[in-house]
C-alpha atoms as a PDB file:
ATOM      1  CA  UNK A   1       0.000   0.000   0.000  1.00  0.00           C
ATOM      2  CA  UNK A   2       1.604   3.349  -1.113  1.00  0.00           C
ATOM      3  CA  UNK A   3       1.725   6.508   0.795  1.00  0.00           C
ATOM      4  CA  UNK A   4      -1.325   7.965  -1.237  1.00  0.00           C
ATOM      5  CA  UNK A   5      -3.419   4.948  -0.311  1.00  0.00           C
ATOM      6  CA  UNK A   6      -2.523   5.101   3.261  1.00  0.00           C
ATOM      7  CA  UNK A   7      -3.370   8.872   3.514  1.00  0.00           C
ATOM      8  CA  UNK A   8      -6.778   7.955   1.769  1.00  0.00           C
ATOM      9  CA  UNK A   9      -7.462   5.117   4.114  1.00  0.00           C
ATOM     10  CA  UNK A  10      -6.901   7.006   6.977  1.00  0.00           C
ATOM     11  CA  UNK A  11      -9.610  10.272   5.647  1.00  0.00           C
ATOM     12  CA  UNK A  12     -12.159   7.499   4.993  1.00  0.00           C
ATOM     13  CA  UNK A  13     -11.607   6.062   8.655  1.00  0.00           C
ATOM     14  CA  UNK A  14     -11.792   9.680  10.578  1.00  0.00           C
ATOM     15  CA  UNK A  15     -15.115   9.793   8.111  1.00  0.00           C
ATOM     16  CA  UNK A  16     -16.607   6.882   9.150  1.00  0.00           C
ATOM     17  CA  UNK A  17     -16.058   7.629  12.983  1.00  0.00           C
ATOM     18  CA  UNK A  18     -17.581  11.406  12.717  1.00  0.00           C
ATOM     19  CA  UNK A  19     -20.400   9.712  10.688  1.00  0.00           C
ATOM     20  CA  UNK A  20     -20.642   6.844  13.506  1.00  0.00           C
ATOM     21  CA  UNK A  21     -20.738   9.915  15.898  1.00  0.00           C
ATOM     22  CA  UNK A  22     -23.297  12.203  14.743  1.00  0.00           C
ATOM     23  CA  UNK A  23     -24.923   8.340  14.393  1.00  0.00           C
ATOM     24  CA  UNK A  24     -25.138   8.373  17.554  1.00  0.00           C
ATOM     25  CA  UNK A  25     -26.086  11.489  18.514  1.00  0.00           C
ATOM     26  CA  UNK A  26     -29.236  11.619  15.998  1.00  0.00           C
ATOM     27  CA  UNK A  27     -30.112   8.313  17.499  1.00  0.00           C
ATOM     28  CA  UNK A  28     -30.312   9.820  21.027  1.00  0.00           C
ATOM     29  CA  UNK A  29     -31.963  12.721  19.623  1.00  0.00           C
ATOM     30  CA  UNK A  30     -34.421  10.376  18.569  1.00  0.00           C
ATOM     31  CA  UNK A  31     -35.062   8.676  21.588  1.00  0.00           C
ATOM     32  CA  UNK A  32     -35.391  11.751  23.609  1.00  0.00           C
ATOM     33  CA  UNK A  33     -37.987  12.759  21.342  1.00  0.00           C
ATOM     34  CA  UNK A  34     -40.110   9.867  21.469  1.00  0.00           C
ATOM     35  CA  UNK A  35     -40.093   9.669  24.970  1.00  0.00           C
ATOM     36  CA  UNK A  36     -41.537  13.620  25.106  1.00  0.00           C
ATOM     37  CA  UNK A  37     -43.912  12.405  22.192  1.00  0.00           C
ATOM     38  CA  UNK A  38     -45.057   9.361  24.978  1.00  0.00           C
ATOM     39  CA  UNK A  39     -45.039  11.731  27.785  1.00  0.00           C
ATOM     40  CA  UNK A  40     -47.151  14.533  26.080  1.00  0.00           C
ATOM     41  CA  UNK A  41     -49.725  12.103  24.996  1.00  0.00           C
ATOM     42  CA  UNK A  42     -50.086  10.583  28.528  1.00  0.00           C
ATOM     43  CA  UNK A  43     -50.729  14.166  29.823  1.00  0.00           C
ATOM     44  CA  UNK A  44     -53.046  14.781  26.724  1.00  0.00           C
ATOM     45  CA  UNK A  45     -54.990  12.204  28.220  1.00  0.00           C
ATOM     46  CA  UNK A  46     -55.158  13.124  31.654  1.00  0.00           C
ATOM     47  CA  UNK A  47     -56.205  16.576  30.483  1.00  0.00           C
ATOM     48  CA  UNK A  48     -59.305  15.096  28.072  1.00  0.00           C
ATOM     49  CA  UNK A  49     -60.240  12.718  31.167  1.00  0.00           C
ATOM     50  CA  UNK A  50     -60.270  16.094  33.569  1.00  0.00           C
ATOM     51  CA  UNK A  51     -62.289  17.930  30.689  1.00  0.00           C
ATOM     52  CA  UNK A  52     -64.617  15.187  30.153  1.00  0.00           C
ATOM     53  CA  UNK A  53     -65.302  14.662  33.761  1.00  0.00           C
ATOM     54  CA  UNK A  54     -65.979  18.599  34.405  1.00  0.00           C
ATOM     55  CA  UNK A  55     -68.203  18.783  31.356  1.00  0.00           C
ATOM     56  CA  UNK A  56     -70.159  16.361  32.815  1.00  0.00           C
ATOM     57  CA  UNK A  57     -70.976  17.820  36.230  1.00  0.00           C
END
């Protein structure tokens, strides 16, 4: 392997880590937002049970 090819080999690895990085950061982002997603739709719910059960007093 010649000094070019090493050189090349060794871009393409630092890109592959940043990509495995920001990988793994989208993938947290993801998670973070599903969990608010679950947790505002539990609260939704509570709030539509409260407003149901005052419009019916």
């Amino acid at each position: 392997m010649n000094a070019d090819d090493k050189s090349k080999l060794k871009a393409y690895e630092e890109l592959i880590g940043r990509l495995e990085h920001t990988n793994g950061l989208q993938h947290r982002v993801i998670e973070t937002q599903s969990s608010l997603i679950k947790s505002l739709e539990e609260h939704n719910a509570e709030l539509e049970k409260i407003i149901d059960d005052l419009t019916n007093i």
